[in-house]
C-alpha atoms as a PDB file:
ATOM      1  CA  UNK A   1      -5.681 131.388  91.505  1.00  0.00           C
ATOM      2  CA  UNK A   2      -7.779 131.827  88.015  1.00  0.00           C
ATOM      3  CA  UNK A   3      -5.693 134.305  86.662  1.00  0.00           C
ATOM      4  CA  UNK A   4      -2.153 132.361  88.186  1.00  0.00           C
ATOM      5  CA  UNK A   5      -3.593 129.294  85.816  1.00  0.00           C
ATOM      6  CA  UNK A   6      -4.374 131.558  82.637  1.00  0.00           C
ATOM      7  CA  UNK A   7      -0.769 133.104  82.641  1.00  0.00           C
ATOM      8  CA  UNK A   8       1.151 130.040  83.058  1.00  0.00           C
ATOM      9  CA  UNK A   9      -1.296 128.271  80.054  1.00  0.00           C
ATOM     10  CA  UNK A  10      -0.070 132.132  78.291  1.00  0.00           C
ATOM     11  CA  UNK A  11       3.380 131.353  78.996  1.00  0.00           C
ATOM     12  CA  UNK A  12       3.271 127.222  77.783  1.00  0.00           C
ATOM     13  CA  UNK A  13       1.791 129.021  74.176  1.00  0.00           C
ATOM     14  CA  UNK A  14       4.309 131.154  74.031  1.00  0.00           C
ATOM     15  CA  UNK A  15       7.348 128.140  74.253  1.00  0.00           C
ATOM     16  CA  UNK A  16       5.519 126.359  71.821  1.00  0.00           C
ATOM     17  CA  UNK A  17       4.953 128.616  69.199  1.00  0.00           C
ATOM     18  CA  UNK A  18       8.473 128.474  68.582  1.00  0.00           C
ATOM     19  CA  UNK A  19       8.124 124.489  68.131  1.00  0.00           C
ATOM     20  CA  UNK A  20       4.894 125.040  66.047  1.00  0.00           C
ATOM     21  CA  UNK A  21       7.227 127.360  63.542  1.00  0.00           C
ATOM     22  CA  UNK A  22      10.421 124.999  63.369  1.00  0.00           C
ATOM     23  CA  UNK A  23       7.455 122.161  61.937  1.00  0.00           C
ATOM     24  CA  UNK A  24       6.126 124.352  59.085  1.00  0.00           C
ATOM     25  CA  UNK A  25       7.017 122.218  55.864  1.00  0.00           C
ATOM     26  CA  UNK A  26      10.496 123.485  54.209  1.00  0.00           C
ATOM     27  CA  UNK A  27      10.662 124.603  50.822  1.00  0.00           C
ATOM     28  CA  UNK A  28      10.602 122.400  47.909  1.00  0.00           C
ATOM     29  CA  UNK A  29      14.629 121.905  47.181  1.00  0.00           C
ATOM     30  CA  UNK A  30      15.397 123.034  43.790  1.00  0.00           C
ATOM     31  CA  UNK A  31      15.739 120.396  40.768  1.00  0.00           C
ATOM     32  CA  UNK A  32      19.286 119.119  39.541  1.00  0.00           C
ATOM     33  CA  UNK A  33      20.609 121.794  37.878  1.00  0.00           C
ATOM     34  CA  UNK A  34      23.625 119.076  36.188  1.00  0.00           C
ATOM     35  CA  UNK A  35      23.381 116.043  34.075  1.00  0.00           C
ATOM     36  CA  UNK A  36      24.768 113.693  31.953  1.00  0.00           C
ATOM     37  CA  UNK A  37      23.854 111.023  29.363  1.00  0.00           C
ATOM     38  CA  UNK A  38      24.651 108.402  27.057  1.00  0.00           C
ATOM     39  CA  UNK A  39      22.969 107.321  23.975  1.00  0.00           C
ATOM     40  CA  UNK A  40      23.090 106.104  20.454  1.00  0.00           C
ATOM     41  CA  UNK A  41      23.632 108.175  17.697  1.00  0.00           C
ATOM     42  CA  UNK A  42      22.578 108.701  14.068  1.00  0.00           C
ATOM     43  CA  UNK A  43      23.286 111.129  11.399  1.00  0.00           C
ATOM     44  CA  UNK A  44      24.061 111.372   7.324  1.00  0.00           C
ATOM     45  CA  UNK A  45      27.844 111.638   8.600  1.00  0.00           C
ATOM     46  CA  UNK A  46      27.750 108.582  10.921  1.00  0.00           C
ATOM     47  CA  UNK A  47      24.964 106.383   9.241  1.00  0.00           C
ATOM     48  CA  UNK A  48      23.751 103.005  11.083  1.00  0.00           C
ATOM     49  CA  UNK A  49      23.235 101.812   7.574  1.00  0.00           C
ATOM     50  CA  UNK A  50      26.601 101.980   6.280  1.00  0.00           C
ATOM     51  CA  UNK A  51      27.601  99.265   8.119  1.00  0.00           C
ATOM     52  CA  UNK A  52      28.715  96.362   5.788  1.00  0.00           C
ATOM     53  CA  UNK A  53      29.485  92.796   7.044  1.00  0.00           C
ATOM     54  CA  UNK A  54      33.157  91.981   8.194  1.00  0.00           C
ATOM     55  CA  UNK A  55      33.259  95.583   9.411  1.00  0.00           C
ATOM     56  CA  UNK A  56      35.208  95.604  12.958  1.00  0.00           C
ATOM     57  CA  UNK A  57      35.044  98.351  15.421  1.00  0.00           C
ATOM     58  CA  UNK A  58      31.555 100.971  16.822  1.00  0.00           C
ATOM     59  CA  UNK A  59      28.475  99.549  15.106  1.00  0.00           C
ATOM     60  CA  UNK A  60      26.209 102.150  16.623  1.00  0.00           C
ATOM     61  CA  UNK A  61      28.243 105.559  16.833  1.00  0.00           C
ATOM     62  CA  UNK A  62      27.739 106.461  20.945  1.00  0.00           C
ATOM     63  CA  UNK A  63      27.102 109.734  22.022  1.00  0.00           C
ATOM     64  CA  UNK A  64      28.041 111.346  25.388  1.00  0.00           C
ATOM     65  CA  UNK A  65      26.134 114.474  26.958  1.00  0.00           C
ATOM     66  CA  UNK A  66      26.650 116.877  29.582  1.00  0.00           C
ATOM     67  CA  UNK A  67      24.259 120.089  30.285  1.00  0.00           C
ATOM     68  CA  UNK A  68      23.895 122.333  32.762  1.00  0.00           C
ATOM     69  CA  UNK A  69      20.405 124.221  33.572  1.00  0.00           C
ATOM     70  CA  UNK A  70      20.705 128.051  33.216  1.00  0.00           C
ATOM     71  CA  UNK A  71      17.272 128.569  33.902  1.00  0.00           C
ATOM     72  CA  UNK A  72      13.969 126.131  34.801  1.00  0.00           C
ATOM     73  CA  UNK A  73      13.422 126.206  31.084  1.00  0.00           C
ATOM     74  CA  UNK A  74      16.477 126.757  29.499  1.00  0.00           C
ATOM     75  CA  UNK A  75      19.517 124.596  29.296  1.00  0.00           C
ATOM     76  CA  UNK A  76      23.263 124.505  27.555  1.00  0.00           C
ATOM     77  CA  UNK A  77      24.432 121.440  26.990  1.00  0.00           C
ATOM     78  CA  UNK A  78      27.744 119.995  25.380  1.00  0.00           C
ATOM     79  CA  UNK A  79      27.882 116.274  23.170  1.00  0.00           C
ATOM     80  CA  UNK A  80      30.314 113.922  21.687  1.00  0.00           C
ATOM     81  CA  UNK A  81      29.021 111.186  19.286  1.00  0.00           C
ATOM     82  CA  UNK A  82      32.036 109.111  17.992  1.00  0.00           C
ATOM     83  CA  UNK A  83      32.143 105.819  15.749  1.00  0.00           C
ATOM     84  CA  UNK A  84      35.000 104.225  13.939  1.00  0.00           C
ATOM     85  CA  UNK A  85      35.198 101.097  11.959  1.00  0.00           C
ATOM     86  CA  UNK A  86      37.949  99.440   9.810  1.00  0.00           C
ATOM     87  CA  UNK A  87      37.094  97.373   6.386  1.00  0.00           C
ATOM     88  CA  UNK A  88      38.685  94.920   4.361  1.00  0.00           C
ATOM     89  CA  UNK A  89      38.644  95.014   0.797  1.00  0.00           C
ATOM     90  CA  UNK A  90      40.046  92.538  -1.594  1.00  0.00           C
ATOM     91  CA  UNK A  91      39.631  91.628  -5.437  1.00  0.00           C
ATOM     92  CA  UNK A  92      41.379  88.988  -8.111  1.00  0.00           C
ATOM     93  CA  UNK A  93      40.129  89.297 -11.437  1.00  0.00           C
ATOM     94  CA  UNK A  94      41.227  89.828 -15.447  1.00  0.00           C
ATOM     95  CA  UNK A  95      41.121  93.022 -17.286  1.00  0.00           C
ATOM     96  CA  UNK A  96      41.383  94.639 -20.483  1.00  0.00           C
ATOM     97  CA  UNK A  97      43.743  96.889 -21.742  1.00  0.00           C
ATOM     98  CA  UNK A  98      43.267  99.223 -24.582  1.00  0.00           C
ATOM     99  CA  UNK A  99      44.540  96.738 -27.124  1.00  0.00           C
ATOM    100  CA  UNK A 100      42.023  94.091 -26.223  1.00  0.00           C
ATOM    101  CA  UNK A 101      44.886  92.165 -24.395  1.00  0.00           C
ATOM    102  CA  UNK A 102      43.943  90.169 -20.915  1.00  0.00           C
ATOM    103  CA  UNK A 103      45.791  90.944 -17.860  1.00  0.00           C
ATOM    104  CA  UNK A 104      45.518  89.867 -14.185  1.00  0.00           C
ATOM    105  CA  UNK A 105      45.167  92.244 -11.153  1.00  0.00           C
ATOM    106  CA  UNK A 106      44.977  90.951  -7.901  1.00  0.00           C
ATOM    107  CA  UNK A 107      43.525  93.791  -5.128  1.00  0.00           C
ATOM    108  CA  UNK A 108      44.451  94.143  -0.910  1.00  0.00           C
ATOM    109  CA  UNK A 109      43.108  97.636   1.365  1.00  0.00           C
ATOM    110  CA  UNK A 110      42.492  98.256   4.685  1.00  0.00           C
ATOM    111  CA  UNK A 111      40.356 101.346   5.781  1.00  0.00           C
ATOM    112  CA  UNK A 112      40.034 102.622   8.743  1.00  0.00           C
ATOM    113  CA  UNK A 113      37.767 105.482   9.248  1.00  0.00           C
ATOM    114  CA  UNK A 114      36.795 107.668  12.527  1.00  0.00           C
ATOM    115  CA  UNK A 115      33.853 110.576  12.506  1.00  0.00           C
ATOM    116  CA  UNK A 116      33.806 112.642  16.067  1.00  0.00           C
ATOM    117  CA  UNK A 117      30.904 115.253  15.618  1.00  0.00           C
ATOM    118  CA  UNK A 118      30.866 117.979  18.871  1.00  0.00           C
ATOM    119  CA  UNK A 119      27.817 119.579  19.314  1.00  0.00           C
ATOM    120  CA  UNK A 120      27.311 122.687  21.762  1.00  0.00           C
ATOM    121  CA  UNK A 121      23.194 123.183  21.633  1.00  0.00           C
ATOM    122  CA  UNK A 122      20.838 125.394  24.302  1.00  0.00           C
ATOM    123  CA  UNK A 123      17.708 123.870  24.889  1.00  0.00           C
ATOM    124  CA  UNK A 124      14.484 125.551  25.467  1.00  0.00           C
ATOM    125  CA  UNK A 125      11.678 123.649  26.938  1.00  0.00           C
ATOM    126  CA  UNK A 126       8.330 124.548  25.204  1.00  0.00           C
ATOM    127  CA  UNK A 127       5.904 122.533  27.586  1.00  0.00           C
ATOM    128  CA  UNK A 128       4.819 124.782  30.529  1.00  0.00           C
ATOM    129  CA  UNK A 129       3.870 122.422  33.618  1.00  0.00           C
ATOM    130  CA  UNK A 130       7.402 120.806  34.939  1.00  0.00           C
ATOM    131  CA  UNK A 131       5.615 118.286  36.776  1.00  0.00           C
ATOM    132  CA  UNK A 132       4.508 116.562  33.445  1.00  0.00           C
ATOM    133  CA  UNK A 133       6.652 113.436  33.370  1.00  0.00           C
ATOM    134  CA  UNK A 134       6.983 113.766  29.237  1.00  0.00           C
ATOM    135  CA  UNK A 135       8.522 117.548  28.400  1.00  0.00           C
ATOM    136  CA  UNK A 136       9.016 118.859  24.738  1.00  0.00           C
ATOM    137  CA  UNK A 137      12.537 120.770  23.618  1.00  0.00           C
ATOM    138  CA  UNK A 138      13.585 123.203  21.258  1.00  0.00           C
ATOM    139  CA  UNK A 139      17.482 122.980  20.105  1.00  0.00           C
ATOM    140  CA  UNK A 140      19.247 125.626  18.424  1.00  0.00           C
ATOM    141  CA  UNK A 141      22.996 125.423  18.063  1.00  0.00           C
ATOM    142  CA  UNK A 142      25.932 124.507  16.551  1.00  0.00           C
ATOM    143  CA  UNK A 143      27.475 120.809  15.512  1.00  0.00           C
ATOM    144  CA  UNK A 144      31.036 120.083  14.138  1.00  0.00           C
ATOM    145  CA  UNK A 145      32.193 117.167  12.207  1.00  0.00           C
ATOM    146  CA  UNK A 146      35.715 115.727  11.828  1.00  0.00           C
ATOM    147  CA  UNK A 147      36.018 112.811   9.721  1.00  0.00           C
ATOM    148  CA  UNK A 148      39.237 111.211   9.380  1.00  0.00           C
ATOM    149  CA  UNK A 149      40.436 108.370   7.583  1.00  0.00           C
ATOM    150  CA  UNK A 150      43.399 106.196   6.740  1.00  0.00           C
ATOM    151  CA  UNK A 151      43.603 103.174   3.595  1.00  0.00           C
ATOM    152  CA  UNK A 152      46.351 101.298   3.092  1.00  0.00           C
ATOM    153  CA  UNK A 153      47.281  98.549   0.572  1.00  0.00           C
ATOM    154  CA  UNK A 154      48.822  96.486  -2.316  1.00  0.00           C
ATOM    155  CA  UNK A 155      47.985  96.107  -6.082  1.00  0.00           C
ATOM    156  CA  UNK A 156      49.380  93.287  -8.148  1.00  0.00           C
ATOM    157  CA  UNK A 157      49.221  93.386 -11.639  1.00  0.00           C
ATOM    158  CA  UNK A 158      50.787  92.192 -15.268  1.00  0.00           C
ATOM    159  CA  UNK A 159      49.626  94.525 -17.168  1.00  0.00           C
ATOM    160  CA  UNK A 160      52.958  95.630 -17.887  1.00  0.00           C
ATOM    161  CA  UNK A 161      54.162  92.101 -18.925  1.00  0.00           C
ATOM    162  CA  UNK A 162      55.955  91.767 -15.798  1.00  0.00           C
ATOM    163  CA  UNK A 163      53.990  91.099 -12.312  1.00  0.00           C
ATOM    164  CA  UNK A 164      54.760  94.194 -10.180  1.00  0.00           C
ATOM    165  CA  UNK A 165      53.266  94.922  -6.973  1.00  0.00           C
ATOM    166  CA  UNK A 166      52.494  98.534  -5.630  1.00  0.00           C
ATOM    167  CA  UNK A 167      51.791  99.265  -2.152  1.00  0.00           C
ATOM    168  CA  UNK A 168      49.790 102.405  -1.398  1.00  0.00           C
ATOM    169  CA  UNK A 169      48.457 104.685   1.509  1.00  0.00           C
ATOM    170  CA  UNK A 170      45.996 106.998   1.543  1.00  0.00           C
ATOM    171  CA  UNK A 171      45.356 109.771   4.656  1.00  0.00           C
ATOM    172  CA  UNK A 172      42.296 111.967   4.168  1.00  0.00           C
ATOM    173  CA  UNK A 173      40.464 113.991   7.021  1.00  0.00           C
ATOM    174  CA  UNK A 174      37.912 116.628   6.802  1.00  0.00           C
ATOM    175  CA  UNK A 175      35.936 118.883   8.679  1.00  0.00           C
ATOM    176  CA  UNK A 176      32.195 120.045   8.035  1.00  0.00           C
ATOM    177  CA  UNK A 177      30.416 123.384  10.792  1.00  0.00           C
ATOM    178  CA  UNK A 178      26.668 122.605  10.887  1.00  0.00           C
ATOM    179  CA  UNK A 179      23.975 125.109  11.817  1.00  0.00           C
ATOM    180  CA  UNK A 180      22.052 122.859  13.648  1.00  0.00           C
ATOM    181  CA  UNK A 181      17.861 123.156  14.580  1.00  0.00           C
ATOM    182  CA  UNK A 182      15.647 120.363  16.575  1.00  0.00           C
ATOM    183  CA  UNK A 183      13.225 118.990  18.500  1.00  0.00           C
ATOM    184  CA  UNK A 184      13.415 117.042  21.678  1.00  0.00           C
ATOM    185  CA  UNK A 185      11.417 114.729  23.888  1.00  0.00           C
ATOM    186  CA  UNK A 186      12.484 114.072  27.581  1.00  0.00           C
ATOM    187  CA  UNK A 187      10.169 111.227  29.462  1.00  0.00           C
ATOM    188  CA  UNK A 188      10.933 111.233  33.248  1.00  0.00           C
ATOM    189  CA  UNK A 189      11.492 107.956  34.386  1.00  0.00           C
ATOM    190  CA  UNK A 190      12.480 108.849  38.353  1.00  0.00           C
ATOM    191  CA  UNK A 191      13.540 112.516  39.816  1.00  0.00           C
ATOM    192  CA  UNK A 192      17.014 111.627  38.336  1.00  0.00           C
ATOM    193  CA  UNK A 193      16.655 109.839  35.361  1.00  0.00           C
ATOM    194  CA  UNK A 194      15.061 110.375  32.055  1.00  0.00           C
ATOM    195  CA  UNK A 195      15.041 108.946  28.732  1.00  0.00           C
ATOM    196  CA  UNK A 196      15.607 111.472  25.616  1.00  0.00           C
ATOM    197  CA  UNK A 197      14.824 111.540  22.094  1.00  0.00           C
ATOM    198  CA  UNK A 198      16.638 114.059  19.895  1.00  0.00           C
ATOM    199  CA  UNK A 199      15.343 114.622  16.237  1.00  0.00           C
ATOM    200  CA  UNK A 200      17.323 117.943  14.106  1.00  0.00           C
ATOM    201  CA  UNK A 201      17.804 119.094  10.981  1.00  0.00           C
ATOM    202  CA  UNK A 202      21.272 120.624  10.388  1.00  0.00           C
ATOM    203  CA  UNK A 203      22.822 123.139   7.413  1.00  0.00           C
ATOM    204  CA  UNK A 204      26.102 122.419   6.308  1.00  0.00           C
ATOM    205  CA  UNK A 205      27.977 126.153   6.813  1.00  0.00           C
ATOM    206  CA  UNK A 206      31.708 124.617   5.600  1.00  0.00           C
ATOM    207  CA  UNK A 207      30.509 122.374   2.653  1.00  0.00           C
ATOM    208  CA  UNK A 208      27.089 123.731   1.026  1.00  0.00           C
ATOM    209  CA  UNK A 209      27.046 121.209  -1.574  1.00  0.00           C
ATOM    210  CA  UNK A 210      27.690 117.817   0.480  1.00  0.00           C
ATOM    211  CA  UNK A 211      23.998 116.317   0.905  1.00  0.00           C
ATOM    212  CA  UNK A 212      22.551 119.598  -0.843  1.00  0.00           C
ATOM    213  CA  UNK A 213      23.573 121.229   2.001  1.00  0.00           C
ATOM    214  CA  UNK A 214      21.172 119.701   5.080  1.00  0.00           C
ATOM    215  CA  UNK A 215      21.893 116.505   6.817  1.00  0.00           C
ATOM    216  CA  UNK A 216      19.747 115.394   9.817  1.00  0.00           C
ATOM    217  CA  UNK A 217      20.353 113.691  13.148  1.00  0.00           C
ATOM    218  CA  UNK A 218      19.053 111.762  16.273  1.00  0.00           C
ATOM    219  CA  UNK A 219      20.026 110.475  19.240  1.00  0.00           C
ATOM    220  CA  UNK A 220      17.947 108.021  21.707  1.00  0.00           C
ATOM    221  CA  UNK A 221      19.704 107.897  25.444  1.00  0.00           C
ATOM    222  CA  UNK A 222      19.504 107.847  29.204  1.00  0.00           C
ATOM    223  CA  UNK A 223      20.160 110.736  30.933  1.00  0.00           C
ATOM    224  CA  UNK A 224      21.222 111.449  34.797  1.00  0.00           C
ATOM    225  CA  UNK A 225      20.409 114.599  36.795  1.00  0.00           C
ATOM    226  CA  UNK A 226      22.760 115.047  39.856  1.00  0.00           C
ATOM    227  CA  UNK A 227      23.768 118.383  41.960  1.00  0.00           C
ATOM    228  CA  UNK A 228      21.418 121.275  43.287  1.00  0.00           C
END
């Protein structure tokens, strides 16, 4: 009777070590390997302080970011900062010509003027414990700046002895390949979000002379992780 009770407690061990195993703790699920974010952005190109009053259209040039992460400390990531604004400009006043004569010039433009700068940037995370909630970036990449712009107009003057009025447009665009270097700062907020600081430093490869050749940059934004 003994050894009838010890093999049927043998056999009630054996179904439950099967139980026991399905309870161990899973795995940790990888991070997010995807996100996105939006921000505001700042550079020599699009500058917050350039702003003059009766401007209409982006105040704060908005940038857009998507990334993907290659590897736990390594990530490519793809952004669009954009801004456009359109200014009035207007004058009435009296000249001098070259015989010392007075003359009247009245003054009418419209500009409108739109900057798109594309940057494609990897980003290598210098702090070593993940589980920090604030992490610090490297940024190495590239940036590319189209600027374009259109003015458009009316000049009325006597100069001439007559008053004669000459309308005017003006198209310009251009576009400037940055070398671009940084530092970033990523504060976790939840698992998902985070709030990002970009600061960089960027050489001008198409234009060498236009702000001696190095502009900088940064962007302040909310960013969303998503996928597995």
């Amino acid at each position: 009777m003994r050894a009838l009770s010890v093999a049927f407690g043998g056999l009630l061990l054996a179904a439950a070590l099967p139980a026991l195993a399905q309870t161990t703790p899973a795995e940790t699920p990888p991070a997010p390997r995807y996100y996105v974010g939006l921000g505001a952005y700042h550079s020599n190109f699009q500058n917050l302080s350039s702003w003059r009053q009766g401007d209409t259209g982006f105040r704060v040039p908005v940038q857009l970011v998507a990334g993907y992460q290659l590897r736990p400390r390594l990530a490519l990531e793809l952004g669009v900062a954009y801004s456009g604004r359109t200014a009035n400009y207007a004058y009435d006043a009296y000249f001098y010509n070259a015989a010392g004569l007075a003359y009247h010039s009245q003054y009418s433009s419209t500009t409108t003027e739109r900057i798109t700068s594309v940057s494609a940037l990897a980003r290598y995370t210098l702090t070593r414990q993940p589980a920090h909630r604030l992490q610090v970036d490297a940024l190495g990449g590239f940036t590319l700046v189209h600027r374009n712009g259109y003015s458009r107009g009316a000049e009325t003057t006597d100069a001439s002895g007559t008053l004669e009025t000459t309308p005017f447009t003006y198209h310009r665009s251009a576009n400037d390949l940055l070398l671009t270097v940084g530092l970033g700062l990523r504060y976790r907020l939840t698992p998902r979000f985070e709030l990002d600081f970009d600061l960089t430093t960027n050489r001008n490869l198409s234009h060498p002379d236009t702000y001696n050749g190095y502009t900088g940059g940064a962007a302040l934004g909310l960013r969303y992780r998503f996928g597995r």
